[in-house]
Protein backbone atom coordinates (compact mmCIF):
# COMPACT_ATOMS: atom_id res chain seq x y z
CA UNK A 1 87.04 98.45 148.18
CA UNK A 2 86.41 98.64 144.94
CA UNK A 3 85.39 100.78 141.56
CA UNK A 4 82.39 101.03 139.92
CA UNK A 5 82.65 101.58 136.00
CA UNK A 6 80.02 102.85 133.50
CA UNK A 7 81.11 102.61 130.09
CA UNK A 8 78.81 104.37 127.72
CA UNK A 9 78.68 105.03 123.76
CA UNK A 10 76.33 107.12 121.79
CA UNK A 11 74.09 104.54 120.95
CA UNK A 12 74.28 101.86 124.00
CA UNK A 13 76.19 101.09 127.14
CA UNK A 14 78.89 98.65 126.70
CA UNK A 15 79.89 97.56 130.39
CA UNK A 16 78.84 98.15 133.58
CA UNK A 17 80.88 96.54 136.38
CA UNK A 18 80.96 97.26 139.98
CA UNK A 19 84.26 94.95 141.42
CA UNK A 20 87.00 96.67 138.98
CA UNK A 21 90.29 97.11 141.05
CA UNK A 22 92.07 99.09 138.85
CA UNK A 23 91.66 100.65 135.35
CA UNK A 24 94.70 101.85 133.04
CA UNK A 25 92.82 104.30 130.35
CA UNK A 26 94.52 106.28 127.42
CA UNK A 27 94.39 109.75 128.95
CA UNK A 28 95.06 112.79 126.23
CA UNK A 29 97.94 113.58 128.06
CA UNK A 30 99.58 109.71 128.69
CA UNK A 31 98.99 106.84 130.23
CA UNK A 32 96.85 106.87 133.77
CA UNK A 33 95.97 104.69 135.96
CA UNK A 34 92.69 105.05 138.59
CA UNK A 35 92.92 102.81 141.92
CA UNK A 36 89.88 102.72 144.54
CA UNK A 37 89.87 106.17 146.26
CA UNK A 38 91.11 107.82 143.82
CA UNK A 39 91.03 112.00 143.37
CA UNK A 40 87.75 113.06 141.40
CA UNK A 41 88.64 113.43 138.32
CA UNK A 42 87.62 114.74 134.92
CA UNK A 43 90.03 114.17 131.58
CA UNK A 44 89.68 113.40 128.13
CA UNK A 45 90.85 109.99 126.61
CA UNK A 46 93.33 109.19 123.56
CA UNK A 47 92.83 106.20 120.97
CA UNK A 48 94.15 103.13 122.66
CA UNK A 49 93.16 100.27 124.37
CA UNK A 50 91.96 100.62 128.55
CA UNK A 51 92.61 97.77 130.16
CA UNK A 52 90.38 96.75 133.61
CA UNK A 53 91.73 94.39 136.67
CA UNK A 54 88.62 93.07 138.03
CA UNK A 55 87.59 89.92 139.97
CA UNK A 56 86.74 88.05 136.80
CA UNK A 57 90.56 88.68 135.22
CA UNK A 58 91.78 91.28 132.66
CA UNK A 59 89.39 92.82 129.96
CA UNK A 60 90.74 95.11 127.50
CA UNK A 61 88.61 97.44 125.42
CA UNK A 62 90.03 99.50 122.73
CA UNK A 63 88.57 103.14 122.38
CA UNK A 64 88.86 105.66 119.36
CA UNK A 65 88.46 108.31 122.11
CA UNK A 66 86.39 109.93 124.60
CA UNK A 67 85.61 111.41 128.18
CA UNK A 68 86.48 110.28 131.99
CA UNK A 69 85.35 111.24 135.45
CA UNK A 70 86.45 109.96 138.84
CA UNK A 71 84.07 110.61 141.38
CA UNK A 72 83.61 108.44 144.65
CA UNK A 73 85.47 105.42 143.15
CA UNK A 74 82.13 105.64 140.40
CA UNK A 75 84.53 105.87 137.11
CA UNK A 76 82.06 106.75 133.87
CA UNK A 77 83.72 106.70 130.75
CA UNK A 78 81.77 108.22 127.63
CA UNK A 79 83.64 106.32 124.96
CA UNK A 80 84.11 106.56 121.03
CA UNK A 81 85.04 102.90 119.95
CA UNK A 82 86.16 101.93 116.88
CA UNK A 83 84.03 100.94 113.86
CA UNK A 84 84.88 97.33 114.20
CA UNK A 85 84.66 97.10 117.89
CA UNK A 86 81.28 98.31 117.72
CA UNK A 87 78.11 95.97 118.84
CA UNK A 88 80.56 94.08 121.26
């Protein structure tokens, strides 16, 4: 089993991956990590860099901030990046 992430700016989506085995994000509150099966879940995200274990290796992406949710191993993340990071 495994997630499904949606990663979406204002002005385009920047990934969209469906064999993600785990994600570490920069939630408001700390560090989390999301696993397949995971609780549904709704949180707001920190500056930092989230970091996704998929089939194809590690990919980090830094974010300036933004919104999770968690529902039915689908994880969509509405993301602020950085100026420099943007057009990726």
């Amino acid at each position: 089993m495994a997630l499904s992430v949606n990663i979406v700016t204002a002005e385009e989506s920047i990934l969209a991956q469906n064999d993600v085995q785990k994600i570490v994000v920069p939630a408001s509150d700390g560090q989390i990590t999301i696993l397949p099966s995971h609780a549904s879940l709704m949180t707001s995200l920190a500056a930092g860099s989230m970091t996704l274990y998929g089939a194809n290796g590690v990919e980090t992406i830094s974010l300036a901030g933004g919104f999770l949710q968690v529902v039915n191993n689908e994880v969509n993340i509405l993301a602020d990046v950085p100026e420099d990071e943007e057009g990726m």
